[in-house]
N, C-alpha and C. Protein backbone atom coordinates (compact mmCIF):
# COMPACT_ATOMS: atom_id res chain seq x y z
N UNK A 1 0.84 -1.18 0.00
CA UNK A 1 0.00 0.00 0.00
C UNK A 1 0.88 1.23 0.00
N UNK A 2 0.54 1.98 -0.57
CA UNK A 2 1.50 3.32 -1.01
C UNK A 2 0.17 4.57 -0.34
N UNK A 3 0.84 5.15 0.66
CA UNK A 3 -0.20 6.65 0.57
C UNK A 3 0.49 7.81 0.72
N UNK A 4 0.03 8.58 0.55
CA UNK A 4 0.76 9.66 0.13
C UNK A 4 -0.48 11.34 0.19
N UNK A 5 0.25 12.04 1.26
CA UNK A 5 -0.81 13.27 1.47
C UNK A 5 -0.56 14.81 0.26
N UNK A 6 -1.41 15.38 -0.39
CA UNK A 6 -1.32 16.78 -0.54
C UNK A 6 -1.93 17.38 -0.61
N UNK A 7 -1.38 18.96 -0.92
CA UNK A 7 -1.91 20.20 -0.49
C UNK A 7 -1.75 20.83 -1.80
N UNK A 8 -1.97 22.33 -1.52
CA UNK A 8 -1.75 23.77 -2.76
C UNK A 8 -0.38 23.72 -2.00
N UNK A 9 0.55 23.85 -1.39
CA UNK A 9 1.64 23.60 -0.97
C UNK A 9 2.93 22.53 -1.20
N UNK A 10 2.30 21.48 -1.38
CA UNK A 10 2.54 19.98 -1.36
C UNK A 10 1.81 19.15 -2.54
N UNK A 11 2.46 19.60 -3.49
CA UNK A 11 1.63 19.07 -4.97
C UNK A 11 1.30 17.67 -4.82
N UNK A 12 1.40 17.31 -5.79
CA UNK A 12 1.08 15.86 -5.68
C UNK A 12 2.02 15.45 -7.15
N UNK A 13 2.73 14.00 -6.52
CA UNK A 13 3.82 14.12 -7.72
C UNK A 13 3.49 13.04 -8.37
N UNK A 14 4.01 13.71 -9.96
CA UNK A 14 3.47 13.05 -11.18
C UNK A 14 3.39 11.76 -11.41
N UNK A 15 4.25 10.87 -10.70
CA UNK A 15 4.46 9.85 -10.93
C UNK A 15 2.77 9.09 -9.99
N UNK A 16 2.36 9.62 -9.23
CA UNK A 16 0.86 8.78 -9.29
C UNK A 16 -0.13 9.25 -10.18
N UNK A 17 -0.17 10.29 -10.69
CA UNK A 17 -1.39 10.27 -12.35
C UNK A 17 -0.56 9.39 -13.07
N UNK A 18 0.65 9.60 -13.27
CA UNK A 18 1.32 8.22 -14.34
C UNK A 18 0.48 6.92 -13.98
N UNK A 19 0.94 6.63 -12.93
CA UNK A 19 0.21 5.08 -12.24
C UNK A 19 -1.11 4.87 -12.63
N UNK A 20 -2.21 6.20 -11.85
CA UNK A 20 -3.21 6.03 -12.59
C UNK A 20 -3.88 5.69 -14.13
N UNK A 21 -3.15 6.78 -15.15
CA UNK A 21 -3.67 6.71 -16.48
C UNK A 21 -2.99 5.66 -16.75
N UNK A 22 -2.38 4.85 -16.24
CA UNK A 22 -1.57 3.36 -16.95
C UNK A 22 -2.14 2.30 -16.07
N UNK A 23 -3.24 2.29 -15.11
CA UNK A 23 -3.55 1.26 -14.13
C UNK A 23 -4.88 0.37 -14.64
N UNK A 24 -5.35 1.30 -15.76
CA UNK A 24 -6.76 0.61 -16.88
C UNK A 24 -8.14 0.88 -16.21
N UNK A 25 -7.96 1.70 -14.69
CA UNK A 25 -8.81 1.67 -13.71
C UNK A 25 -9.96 2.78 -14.29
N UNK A 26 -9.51 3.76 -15.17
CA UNK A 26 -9.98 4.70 -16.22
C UNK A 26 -10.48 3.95 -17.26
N UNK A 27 -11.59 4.75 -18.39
CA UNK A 27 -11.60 4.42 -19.24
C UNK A 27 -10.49 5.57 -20.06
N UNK A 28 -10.06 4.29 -21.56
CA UNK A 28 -8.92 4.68 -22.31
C UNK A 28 -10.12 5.29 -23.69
N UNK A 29 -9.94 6.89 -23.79
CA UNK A 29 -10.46 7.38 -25.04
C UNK A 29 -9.00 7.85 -25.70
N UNK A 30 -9.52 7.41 -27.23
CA UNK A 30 -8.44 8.00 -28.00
C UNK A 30 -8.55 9.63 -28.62
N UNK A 31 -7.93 10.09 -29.09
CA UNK A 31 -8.13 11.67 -29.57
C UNK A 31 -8.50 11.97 -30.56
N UNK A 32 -9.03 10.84 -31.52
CA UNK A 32 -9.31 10.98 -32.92
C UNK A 32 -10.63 12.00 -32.76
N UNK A 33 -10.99 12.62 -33.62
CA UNK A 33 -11.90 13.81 -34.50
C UNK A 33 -13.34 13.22 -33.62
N UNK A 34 -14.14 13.75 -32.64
CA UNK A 34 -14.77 13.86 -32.21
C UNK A 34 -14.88 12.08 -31.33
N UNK A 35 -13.91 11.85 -30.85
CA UNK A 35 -14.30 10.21 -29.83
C UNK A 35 -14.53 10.85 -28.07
N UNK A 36 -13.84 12.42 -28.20
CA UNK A 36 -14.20 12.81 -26.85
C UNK A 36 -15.73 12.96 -26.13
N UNK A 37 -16.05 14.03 -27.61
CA UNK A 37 -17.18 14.45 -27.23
C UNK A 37 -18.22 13.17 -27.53
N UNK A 38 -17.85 12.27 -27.93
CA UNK A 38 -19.21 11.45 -27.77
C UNK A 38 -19.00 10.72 -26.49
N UNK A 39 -17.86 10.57 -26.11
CA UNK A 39 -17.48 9.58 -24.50
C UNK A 39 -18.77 10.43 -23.59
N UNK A 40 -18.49 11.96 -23.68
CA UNK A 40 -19.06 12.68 -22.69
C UNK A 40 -20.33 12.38 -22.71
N UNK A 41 -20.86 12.37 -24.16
CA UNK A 41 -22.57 12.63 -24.18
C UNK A 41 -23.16 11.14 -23.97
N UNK A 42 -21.99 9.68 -24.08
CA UNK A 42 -22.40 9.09 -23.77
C UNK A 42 -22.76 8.66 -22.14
N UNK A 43 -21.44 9.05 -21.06
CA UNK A 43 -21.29 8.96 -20.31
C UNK A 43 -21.71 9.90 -19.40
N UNK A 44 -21.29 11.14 -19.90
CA UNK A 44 -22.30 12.33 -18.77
C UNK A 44 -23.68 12.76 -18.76
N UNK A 45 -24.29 11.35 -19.21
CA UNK A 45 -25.62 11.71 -19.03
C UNK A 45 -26.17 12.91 -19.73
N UNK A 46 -25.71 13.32 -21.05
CA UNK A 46 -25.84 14.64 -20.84
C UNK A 46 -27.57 14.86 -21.23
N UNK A 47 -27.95 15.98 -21.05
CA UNK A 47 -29.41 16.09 -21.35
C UNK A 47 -29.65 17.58 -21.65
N UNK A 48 -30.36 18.16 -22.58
CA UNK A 48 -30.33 19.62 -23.70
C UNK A 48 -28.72 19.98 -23.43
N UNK A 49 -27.51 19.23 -23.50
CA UNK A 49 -26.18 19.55 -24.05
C UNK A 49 -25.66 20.00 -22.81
N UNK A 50 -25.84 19.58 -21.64
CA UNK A 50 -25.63 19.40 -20.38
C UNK A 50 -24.87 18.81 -19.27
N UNK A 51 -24.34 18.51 -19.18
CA UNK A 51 -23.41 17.10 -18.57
C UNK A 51 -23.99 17.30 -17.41
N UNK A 52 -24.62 15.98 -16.68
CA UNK A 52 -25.77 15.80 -15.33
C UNK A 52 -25.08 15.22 -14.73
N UNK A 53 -23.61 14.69 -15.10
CA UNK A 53 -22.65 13.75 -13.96
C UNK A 53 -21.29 14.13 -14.48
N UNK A 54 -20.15 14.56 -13.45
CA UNK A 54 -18.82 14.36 -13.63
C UNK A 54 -18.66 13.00 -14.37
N UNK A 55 -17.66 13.10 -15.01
CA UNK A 55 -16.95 11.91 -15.68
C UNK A 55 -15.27 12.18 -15.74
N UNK A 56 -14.26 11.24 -15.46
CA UNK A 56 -13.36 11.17 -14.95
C UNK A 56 -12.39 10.33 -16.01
N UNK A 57 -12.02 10.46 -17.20
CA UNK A 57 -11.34 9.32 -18.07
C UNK A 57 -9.85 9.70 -18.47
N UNK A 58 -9.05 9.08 -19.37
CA UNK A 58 -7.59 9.34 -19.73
C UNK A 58 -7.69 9.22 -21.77
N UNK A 59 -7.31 10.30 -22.11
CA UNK A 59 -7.11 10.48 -23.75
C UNK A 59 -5.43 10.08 -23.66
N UNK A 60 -5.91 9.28 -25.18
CA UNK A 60 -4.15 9.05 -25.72
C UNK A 60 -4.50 9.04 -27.06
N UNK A 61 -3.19 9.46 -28.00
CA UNK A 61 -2.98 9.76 -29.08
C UNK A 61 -3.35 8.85 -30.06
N UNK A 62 -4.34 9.24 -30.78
CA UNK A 62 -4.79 7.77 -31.95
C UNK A 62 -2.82 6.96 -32.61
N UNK A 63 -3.61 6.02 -32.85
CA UNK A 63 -2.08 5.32 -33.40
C UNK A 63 -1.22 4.83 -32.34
N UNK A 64 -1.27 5.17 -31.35
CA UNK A 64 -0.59 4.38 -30.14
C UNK A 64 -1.33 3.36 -29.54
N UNK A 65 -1.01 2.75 -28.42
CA UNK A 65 -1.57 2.05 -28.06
C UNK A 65 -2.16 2.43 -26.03
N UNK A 66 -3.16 2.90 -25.99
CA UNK A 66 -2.77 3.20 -24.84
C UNK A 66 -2.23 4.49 -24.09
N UNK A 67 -2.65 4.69 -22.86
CA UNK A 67 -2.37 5.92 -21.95
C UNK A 67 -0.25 6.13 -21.83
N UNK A 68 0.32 4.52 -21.99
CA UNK A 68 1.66 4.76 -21.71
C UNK A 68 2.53 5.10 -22.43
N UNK A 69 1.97 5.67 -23.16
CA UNK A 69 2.62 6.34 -24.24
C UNK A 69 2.67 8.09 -24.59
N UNK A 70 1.85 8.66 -23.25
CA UNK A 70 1.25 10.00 -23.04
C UNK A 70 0.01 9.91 -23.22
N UNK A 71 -0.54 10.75 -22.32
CA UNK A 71 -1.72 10.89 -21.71
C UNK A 71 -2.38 12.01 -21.73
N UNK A 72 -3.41 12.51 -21.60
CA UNK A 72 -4.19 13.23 -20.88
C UNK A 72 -5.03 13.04 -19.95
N UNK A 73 -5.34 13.17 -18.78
CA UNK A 73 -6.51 12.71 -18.13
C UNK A 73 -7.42 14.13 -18.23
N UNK A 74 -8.26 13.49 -17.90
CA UNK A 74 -9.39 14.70 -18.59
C UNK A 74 -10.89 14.26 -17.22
N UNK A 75 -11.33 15.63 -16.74
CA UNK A 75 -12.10 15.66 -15.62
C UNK A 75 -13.01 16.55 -16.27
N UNK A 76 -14.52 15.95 -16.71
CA UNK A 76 -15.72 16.98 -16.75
C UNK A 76 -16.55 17.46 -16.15
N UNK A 77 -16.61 18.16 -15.42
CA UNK A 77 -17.66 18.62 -14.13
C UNK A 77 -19.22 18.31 -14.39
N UNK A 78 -19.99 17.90 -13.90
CA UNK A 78 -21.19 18.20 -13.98
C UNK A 78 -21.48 19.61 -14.39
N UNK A 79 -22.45 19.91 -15.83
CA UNK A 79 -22.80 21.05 -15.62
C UNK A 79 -22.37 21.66 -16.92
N UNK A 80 -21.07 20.86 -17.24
CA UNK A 80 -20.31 20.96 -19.06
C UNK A 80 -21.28 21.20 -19.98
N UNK A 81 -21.22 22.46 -20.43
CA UNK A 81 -22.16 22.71 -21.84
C UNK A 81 -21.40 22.25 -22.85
N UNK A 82 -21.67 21.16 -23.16
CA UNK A 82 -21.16 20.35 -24.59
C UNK A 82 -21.20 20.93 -25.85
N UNK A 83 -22.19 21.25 -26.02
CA UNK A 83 -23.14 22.20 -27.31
C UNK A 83 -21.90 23.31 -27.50
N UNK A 84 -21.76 24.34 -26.56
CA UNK A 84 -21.02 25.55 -26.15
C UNK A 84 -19.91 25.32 -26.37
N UNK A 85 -19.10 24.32 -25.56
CA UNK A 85 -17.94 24.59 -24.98
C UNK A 85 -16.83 23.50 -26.19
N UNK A 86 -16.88 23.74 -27.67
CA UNK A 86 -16.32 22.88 -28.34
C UNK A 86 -14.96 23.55 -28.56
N UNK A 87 -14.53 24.53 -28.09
CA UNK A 87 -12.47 25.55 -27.77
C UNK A 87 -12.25 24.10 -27.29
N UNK A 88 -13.04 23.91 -25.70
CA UNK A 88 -12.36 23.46 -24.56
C UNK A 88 -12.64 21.57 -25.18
N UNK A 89 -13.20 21.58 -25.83
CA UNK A 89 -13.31 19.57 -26.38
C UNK A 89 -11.88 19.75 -27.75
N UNK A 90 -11.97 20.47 -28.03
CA UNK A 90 -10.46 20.86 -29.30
C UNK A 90 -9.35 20.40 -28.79
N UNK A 91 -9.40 21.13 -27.59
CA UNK A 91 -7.96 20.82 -26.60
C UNK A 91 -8.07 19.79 -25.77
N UNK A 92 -8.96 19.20 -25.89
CA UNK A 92 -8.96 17.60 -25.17
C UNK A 92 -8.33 16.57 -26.10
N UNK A 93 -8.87 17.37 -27.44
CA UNK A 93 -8.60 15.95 -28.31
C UNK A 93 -7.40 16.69 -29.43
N UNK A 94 -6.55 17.21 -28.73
CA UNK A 94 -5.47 17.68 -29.69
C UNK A 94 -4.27 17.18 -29.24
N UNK A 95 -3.48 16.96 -30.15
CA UNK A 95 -2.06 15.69 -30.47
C UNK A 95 -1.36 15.62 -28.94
N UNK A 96 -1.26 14.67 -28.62
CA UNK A 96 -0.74 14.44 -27.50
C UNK A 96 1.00 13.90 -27.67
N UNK A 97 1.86 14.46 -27.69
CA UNK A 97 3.07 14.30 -28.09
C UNK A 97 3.30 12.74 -27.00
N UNK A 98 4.63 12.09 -27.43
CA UNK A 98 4.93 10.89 -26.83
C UNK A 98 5.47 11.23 -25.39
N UNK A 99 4.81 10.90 -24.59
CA UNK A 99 5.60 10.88 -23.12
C UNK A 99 5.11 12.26 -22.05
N UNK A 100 4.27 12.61 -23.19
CA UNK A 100 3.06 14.01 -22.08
C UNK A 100 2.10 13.58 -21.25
N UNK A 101 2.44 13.84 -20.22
CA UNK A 101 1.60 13.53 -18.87
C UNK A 101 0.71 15.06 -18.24
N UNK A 102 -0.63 14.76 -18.72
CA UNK A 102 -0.98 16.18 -18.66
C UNK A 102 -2.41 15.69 -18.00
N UNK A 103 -2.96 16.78 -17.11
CA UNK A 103 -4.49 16.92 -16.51
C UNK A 103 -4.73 18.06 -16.64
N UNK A 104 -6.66 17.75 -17.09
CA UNK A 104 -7.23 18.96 -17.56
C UNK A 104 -8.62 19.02 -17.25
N UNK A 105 -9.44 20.08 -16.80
CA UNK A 105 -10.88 20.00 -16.25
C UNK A 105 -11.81 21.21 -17.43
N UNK A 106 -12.71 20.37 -17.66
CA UNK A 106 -13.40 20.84 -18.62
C UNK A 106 -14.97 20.96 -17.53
N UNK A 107 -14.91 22.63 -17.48
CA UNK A 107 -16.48 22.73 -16.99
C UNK A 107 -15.86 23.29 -15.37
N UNK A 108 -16.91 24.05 -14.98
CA UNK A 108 -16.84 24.86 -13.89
C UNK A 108 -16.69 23.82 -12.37
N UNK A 109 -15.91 23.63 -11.55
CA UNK A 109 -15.67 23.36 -10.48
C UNK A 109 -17.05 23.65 -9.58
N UNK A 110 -17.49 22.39 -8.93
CA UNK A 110 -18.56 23.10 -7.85
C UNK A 110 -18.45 23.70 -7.00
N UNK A 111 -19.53 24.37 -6.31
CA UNK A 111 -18.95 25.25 -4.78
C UNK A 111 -19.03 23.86 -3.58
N UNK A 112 -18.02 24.15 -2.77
CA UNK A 112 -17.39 22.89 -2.40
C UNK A 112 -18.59 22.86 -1.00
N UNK A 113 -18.75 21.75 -0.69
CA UNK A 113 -20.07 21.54 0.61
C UNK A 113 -20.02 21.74 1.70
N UNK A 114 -20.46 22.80 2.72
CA UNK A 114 -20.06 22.65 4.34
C UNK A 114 -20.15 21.75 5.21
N UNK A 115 -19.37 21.59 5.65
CA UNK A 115 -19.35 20.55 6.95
C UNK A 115 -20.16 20.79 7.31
N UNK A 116 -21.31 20.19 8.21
CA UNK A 116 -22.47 20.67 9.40
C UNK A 116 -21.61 20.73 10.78
């Protein structure tokens, strides 16, 4: 068992998103010409171009095989205007050079919940 704490102080080091986007525990989308945006609309529930659920997956470069070869992991918030927001699906699914280890959040962050 490996654990490991962080902060805005205390990043969190690269080598566990490596682990992750190479652990299969994700689903593997490739970057070809629109495979993002249908993952989303399949998976985020989306409804009038909406995303009704976060979705959490890893993009890799068509022609490879796989996240271990460079990655993107890619985080969509609930709430992603799909319809709208096709800048921010461009740069999901744009060339992922060999050996890029990159994370990216598409869609507004929620306001975070109070403790009671």
């Amino acid at each position: 068992m490996t654990s490991v704490s962080f902060s805005d102080t205390l990043p969190l080091p690269s080598r566990y998103l490596i682990e992750l986007a190479n652990s299969g525990a994700l689903n593997e989308i490739s970057n070809s010409p629109g495979a993002v945006r249908q993952h989303i609309q399949r998976d985020g529930l989306v409804k009038d171009g909406i995303t009704r659920k976060a979705i959490f997956f890893a993009i890799y470069q068509t022609g490879r095989y796989g996240p271990q070869n460079g990655f993107r992991i890619c985080l969509i918030h609930q709430g992603f205007k799909i319809n709208v927001e096709d800048e921010a699906i461009a740069i999901a699914e744009a060339q992922i050079t060999q050996g890029l280890s990159e994370f990216i959040t598409l869609g507004a962050a929620p306001a975070p919940i109070q403790d009671p």
